[in-house]
Protein backbone atom coordinates (compact mmCIF):
# COMPACT_ATOMS: atom_id res chain seq x y z
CA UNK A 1 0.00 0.00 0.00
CA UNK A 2 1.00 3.45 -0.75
CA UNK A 3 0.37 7.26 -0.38
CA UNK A 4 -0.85 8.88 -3.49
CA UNK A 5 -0.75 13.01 -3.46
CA UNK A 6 -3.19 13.92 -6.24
CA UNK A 7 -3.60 17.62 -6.80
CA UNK A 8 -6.60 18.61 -8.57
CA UNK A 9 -8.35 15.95 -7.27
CA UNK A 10 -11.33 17.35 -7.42
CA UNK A 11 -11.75 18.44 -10.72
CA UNK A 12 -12.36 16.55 -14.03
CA UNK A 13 -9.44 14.08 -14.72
CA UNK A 14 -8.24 14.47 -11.01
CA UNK A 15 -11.93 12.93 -9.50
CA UNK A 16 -11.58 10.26 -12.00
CA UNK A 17 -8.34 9.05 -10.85
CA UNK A 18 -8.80 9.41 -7.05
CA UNK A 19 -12.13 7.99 -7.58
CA UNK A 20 -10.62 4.68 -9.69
CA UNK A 21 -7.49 4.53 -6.88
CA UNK A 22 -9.96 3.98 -3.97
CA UNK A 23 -12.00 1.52 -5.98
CA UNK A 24 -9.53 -0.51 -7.56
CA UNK A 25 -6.69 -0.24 -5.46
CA UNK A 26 -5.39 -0.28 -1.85
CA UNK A 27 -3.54 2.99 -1.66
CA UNK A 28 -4.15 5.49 0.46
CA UNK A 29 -4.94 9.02 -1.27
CA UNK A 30 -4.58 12.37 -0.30
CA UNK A 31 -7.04 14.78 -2.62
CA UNK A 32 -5.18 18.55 -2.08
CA UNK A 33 -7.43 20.66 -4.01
CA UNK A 34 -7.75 24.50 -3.70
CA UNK A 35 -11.61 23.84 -4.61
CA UNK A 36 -12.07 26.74 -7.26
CA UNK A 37 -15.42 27.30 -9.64
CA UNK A 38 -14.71 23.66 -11.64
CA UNK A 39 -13.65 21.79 -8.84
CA UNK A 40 -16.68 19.65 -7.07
CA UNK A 41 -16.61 17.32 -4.47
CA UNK A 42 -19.72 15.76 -5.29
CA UNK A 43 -17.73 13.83 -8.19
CA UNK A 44 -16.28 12.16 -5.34
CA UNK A 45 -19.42 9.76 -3.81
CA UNK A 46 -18.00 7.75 -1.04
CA UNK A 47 -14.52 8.89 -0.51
CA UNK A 48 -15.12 11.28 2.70
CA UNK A 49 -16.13 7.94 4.27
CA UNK A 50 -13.65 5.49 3.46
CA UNK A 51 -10.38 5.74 5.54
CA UNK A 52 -7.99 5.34 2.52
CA UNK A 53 -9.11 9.23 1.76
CA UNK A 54 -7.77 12.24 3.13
CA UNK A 55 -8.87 15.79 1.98
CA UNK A 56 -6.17 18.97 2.57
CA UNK A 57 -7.94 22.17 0.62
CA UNK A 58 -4.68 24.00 -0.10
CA UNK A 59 -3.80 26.39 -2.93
CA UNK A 60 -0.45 24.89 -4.47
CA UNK A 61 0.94 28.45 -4.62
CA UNK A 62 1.09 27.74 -0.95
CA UNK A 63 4.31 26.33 -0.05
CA UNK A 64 4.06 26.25 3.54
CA UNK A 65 0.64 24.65 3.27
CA UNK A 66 2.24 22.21 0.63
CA UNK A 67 5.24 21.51 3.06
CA UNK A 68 2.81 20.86 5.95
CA UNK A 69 1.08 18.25 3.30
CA UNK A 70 4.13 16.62 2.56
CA UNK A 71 4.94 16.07 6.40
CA UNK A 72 2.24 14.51 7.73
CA UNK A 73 0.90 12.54 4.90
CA UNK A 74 4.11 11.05 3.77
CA UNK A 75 3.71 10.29 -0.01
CA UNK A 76 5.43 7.93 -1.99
CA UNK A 77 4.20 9.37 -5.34
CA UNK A 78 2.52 12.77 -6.65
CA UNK A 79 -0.02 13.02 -9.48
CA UNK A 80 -0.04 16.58 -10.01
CA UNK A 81 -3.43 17.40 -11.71
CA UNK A 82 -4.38 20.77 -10.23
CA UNK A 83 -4.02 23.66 -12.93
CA UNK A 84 -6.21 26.03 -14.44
CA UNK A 85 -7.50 24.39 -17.91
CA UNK A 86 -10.35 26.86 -19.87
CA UNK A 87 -8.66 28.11 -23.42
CA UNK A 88 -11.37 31.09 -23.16
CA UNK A 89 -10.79 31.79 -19.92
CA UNK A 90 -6.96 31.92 -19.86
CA UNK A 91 -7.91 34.82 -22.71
CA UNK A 92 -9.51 36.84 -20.78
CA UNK A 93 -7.70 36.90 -17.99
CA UNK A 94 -4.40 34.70 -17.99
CA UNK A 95 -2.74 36.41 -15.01
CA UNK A 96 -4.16 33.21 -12.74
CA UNK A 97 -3.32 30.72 -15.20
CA UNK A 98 0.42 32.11 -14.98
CA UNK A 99 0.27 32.03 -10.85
CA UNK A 100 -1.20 28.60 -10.73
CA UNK A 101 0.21 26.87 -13.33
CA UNK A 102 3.33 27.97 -13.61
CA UNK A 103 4.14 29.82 -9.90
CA UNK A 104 2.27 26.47 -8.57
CA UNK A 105 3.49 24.05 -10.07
CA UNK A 106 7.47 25.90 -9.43
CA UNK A 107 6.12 26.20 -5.54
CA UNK A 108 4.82 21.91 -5.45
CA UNK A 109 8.10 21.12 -7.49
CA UNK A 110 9.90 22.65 -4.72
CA UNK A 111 7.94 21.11 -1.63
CA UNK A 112 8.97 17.85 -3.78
CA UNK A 113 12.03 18.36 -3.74
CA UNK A 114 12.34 19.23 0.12
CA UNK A 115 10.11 16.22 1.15
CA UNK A 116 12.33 13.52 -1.41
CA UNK A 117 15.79 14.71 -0.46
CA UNK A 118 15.27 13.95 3.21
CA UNK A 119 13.07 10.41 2.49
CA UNK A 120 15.47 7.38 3.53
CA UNK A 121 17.11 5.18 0.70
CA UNK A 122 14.27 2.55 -0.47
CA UNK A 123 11.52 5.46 -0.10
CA UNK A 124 13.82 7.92 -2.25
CA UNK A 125 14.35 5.74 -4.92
CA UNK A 126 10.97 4.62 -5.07
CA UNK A 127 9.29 8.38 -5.47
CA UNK A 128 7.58 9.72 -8.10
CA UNK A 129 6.75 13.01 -9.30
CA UNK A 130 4.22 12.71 -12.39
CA UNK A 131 2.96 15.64 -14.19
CA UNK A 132 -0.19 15.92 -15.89
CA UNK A 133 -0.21 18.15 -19.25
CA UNK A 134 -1.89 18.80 -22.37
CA UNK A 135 -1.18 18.64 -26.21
CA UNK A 136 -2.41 22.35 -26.40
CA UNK A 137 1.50 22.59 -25.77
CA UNK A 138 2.57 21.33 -29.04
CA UNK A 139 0.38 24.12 -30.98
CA UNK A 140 -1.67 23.72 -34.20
CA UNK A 141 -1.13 20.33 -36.43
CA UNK A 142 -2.24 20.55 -40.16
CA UNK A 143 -4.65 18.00 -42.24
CA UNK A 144 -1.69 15.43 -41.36
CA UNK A 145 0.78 14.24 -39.02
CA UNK A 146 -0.15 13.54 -35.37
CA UNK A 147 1.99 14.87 -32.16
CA UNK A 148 4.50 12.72 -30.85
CA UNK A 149 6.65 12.57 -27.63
CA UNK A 150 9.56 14.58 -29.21
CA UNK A 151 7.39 17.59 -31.36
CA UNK A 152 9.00 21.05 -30.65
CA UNK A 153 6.42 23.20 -28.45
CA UNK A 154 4.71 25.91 -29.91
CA UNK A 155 1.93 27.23 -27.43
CA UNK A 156 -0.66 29.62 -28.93
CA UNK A 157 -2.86 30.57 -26.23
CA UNK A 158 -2.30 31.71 -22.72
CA UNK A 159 -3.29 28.29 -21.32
CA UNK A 160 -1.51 26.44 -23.27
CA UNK A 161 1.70 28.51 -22.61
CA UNK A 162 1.18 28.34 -19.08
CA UNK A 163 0.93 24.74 -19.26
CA UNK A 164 4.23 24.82 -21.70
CA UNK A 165 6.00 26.93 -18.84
CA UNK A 166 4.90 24.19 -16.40
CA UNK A 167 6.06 20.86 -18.10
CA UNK A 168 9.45 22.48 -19.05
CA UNK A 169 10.04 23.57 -15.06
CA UNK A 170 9.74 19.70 -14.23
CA UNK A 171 11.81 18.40 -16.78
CA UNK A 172 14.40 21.28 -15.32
CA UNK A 173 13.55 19.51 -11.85
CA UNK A 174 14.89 16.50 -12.77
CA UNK A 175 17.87 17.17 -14.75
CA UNK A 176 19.13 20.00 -12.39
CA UNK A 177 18.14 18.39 -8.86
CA UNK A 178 17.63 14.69 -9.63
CA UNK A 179 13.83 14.95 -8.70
CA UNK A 180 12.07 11.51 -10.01
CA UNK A 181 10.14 12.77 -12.88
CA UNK A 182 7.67 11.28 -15.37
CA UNK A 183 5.14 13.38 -17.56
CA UNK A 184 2.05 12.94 -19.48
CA UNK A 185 0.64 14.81 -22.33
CA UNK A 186 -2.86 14.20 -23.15
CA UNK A 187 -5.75 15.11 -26.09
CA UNK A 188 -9.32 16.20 -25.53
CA UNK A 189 -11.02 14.46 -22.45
CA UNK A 190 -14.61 13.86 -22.18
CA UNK A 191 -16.96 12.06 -19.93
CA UNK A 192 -19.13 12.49 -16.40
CA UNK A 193 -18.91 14.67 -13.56
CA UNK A 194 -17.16 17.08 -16.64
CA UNK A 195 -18.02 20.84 -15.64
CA UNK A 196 -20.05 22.08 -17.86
CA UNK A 197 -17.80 25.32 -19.29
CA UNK A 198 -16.55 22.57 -22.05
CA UNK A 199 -17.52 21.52 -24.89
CA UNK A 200 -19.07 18.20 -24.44
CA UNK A 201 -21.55 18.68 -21.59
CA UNK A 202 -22.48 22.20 -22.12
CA UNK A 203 -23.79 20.72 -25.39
CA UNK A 204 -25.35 18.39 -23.33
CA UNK A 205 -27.33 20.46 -21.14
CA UNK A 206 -27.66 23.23 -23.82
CA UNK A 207 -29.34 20.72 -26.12
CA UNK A 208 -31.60 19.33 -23.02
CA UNK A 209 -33.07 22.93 -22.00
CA UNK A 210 -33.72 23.35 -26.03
CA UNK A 211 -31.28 26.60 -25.94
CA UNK A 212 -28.52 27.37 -29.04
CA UNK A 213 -25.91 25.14 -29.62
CA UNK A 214 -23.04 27.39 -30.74
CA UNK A 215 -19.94 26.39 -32.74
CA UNK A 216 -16.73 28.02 -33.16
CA UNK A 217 -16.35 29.14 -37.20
CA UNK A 218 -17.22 26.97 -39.23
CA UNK A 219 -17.11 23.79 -36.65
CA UNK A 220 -13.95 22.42 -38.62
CA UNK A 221 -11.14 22.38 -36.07
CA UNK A 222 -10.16 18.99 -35.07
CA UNK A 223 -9.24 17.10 -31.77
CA UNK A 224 -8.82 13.88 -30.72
CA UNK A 225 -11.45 12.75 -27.83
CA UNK A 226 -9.72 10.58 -24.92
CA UNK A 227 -12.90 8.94 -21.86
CA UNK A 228 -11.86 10.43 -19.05
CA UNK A 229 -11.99 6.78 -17.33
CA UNK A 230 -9.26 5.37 -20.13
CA UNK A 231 -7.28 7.95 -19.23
CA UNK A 232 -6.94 7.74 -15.37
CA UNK A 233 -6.22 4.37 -16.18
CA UNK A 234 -3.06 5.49 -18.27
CA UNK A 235 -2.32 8.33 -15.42
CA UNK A 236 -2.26 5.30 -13.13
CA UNK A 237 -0.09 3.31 -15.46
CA UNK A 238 2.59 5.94 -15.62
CA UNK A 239 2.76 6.75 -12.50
CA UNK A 240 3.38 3.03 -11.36
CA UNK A 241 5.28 1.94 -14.33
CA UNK A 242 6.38 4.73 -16.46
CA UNK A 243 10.36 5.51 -16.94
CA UNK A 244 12.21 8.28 -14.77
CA UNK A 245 12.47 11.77 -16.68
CA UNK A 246 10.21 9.86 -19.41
CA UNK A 247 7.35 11.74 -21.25
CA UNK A 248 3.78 10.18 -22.87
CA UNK A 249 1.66 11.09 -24.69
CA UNK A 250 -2.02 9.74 -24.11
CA UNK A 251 -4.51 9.76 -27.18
CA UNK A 252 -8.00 7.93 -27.30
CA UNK A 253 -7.42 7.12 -31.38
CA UNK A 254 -10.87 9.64 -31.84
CA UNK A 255 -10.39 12.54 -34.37
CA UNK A 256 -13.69 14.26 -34.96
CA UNK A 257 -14.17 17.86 -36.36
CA UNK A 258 -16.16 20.21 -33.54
CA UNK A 259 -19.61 20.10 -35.99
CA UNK A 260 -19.22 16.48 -35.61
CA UNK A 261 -19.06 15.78 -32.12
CA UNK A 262 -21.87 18.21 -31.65
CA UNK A 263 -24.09 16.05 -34.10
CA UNK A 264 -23.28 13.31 -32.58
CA UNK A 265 -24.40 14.15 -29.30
CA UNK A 266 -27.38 15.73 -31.05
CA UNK A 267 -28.56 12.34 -32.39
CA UNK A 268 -27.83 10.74 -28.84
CA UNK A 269 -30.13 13.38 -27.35
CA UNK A 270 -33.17 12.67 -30.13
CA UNK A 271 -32.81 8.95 -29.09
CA UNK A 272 -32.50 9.47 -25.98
CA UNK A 273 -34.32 12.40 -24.82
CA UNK A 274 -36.65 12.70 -27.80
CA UNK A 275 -38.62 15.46 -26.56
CA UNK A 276 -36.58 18.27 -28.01
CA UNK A 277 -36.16 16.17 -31.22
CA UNK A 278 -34.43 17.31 -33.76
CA UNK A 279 -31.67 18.72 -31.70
CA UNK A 280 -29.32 20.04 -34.35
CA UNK A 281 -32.17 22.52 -35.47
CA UNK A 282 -30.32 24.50 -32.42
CA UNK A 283 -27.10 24.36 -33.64
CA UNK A 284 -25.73 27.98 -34.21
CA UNK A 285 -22.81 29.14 -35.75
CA UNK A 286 -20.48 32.00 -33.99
CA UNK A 287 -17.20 34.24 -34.63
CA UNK A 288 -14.10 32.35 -33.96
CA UNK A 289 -12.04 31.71 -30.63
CA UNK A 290 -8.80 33.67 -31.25
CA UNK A 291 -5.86 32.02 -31.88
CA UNK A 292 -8.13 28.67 -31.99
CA UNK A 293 -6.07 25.89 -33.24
CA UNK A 294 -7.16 24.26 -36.01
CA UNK A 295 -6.06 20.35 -35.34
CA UNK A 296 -4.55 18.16 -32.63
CA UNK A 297 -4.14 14.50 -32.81
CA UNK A 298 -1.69 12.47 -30.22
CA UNK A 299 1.04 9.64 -31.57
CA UNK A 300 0.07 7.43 -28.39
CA UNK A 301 2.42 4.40 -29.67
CA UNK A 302 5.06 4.78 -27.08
CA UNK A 303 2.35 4.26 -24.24
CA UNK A 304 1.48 1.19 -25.65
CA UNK A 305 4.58 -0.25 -26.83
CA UNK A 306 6.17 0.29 -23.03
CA UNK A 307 3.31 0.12 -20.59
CA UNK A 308 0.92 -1.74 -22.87
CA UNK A 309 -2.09 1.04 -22.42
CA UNK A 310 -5.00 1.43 -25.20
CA UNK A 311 -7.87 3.94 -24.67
CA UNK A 312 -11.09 0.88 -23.58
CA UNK A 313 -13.94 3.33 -25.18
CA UNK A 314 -14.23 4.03 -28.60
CA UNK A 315 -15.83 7.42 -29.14
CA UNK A 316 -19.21 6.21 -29.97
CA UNK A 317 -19.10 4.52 -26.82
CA UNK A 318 -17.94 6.84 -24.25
CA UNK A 319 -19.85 9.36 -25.79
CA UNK A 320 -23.25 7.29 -25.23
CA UNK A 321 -21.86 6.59 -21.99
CA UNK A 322 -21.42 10.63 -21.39
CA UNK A 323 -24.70 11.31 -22.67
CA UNK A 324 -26.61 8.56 -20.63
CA UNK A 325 -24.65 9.60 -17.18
CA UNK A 326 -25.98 13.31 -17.34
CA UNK A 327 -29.66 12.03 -18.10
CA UNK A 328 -28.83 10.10 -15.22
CA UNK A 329 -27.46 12.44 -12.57
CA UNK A 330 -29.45 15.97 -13.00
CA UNK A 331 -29.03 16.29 -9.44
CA UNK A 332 -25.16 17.09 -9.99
CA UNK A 333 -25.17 18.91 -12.72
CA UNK A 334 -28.34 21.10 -11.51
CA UNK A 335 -26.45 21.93 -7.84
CA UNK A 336 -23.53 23.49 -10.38
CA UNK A 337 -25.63 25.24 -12.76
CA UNK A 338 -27.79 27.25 -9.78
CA UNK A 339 -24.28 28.45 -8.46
CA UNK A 340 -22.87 31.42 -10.18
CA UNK A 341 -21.56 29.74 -13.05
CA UNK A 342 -24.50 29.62 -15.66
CA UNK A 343 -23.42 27.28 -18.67
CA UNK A 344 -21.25 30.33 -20.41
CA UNK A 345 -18.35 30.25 -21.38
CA UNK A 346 -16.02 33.67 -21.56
CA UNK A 347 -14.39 35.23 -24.85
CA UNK A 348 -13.50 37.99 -26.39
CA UNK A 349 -16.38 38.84 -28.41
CA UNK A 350 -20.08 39.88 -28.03
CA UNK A 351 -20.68 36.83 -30.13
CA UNK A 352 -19.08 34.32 -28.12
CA UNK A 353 -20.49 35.78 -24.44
CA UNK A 354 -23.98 36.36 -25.60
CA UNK A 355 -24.15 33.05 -27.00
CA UNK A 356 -22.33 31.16 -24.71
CA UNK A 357 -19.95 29.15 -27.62
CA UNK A 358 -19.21 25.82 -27.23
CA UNK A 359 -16.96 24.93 -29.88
């Protein structure tokens, strides 16, 4: 048994791997989460009950916090998860996605580093620090080629730079101080308990309360959609098994154009909740993201060759399994919508805000 330090762990991805680490294995997890607008506890049923859990709510920026963490929970391995992760967002104001994910992630790298060199020989060796990160880092791809392992960066947004600044301050980690590194790099990620700023549930619950659908351009700008579930279980996989100063990247195999992952869930919703039949009578075109990349599609090969990882879900499946789980669980997504996020999401034009654009 062993201590896991997720941070993040109650957002998106991070829920979905402290969630799968209490069910399926019999580590002990701490969950350190500063518990901003996307972060929920409810996607965490069970865990505040079952002594394997611990909960610190600590901003990583915090390094006396994050040294206190490190102290008394003893961790033999860090899955570093917490960042700020909304393209539009980071545009309108990037300042906190510069403080978190990059001053963060410098001020947890540090506590790291502080907690590892004092752990005794067996412990040392064994730690790992794994970093969670994005293919937004790599920049735009054309009609072909796919991102692998060793493409240059070449950030275009402020999130994506931030998270650019971040994976390049780890890899400095380890080849400066020794720290026991391993990084991921992963595509789009969809599936429950996803906060509803992105594209695939606001869809969702756009297309259930019969409002517009809105799509970025002309809908043609391309990612590659990874289940949320198949990728914990990679996370999990890397963090266990991966390399030292090693970096993956983690694709689902699922390139779909924006227009087509909204008509998809469109003919999920007549089937499924046929009232509002035909649902992509709402969907609505609107001006551009700026600086919206046009394509990004992951080389996951070296995952599988070393650590023998493929994505479970095919998009057709996860995405009926998406669709059926917010049908499912109003309750959740209805206790985030009556907060004081609404279901928009922020940009830079009238367009985009009045609309709320999805894509």
């Amino acid at each position: 048994m062993k201590c896991i330090l997720v941070t993040g762990g109650a957002g998106f991805i991070g829920s979905a791997v402290v969630r799968q680490l209490l069910a399926e294995t019999e580590h002990r997890v701490v969950n350190l989460d500063k518990l901003t607008y996307a972060a929920n506890l409810a996607s965490l049923p069970g865990a505040a009950s079952n002594p394997r859990y611990a909960f610190e709510r600590v901003d990583i920026c915090d390094g006396d916090a994050l040294r206190r963490v490190f102290a008394e929970h003893q961790p033999d391995a860090v899955m570093h998860l917490a960042a700020e992760s909304h393209v539009d967002r980071s545009i309108d104001g990037p300042g906190e996605f510069i403080q978190t994910n990059i001053v963060g992630t410098y001020r947890l790298l540090e506590a790291a580093r502080g907690y590892w060199s004092a752990l005794p020989g067996e412990r040392k060796d064994a730690f790992r620090f794994h970093h969670i990160s994005t293919d937004e880092v790599f920049g735009s791809l054309g009609p072909e080629g796919f991102f692998t392992e060793t493409t240059a960066y070449s950030p275009n947004s402020p999130y994506s730079a931030s998270k650019a600044s971040s994976d390049h301050l780890v890899r400095a980690w380890h080849e400066t101080y020794g720290l026991p590194v391993v990084l991921t790099n992963c595509s789009n990620n969809y599936g429950p308990y996803h906060f509803p700023e992105k594209l695939i549930p606001l869809v969702i619950l756009k297309g259930l309360a019969g409002l517009p659908l809105p799509v970025y351009g002309a809908g043609d700008n391309v990612r590659d959609w990874l289940y949320v579930e198949d990728h914990a279980r990679a996370l999990r996989l890397v963090v266990e098994k991966g390399r030292i100063g090693e970096s993956y990247n983690i694709g689902g195999h699922n390139e779909r154009t924006n227009l087509e992952v909204v008509r998809a869930i469109c003919a999920l919703l007549d089937e499924l909740a046929p009232d509002g039949a035909p649902h992509d009578r709402l969907i609505t075109f609107v001006t551009d993201r700026p600086g919206h990349d046009k394509r990004y599609a992951i080389d996951a090969d070296k995952i599988e060759r070393e650590l023998g990882w493929r994505p479970q879900e095919t998009f057709e499946s996860g995405l009926r399994k998406t669709v059926e789980w917010y049908l499912a669980n109003r309750s959740w997504w209805e206790a985030v919508q009556s907060g004081a996020y609404r279901g928009e999401r922020l940009g830079l034009n009238d367009a985009m805000a009045e609309a709320g654009s999805a894509a």
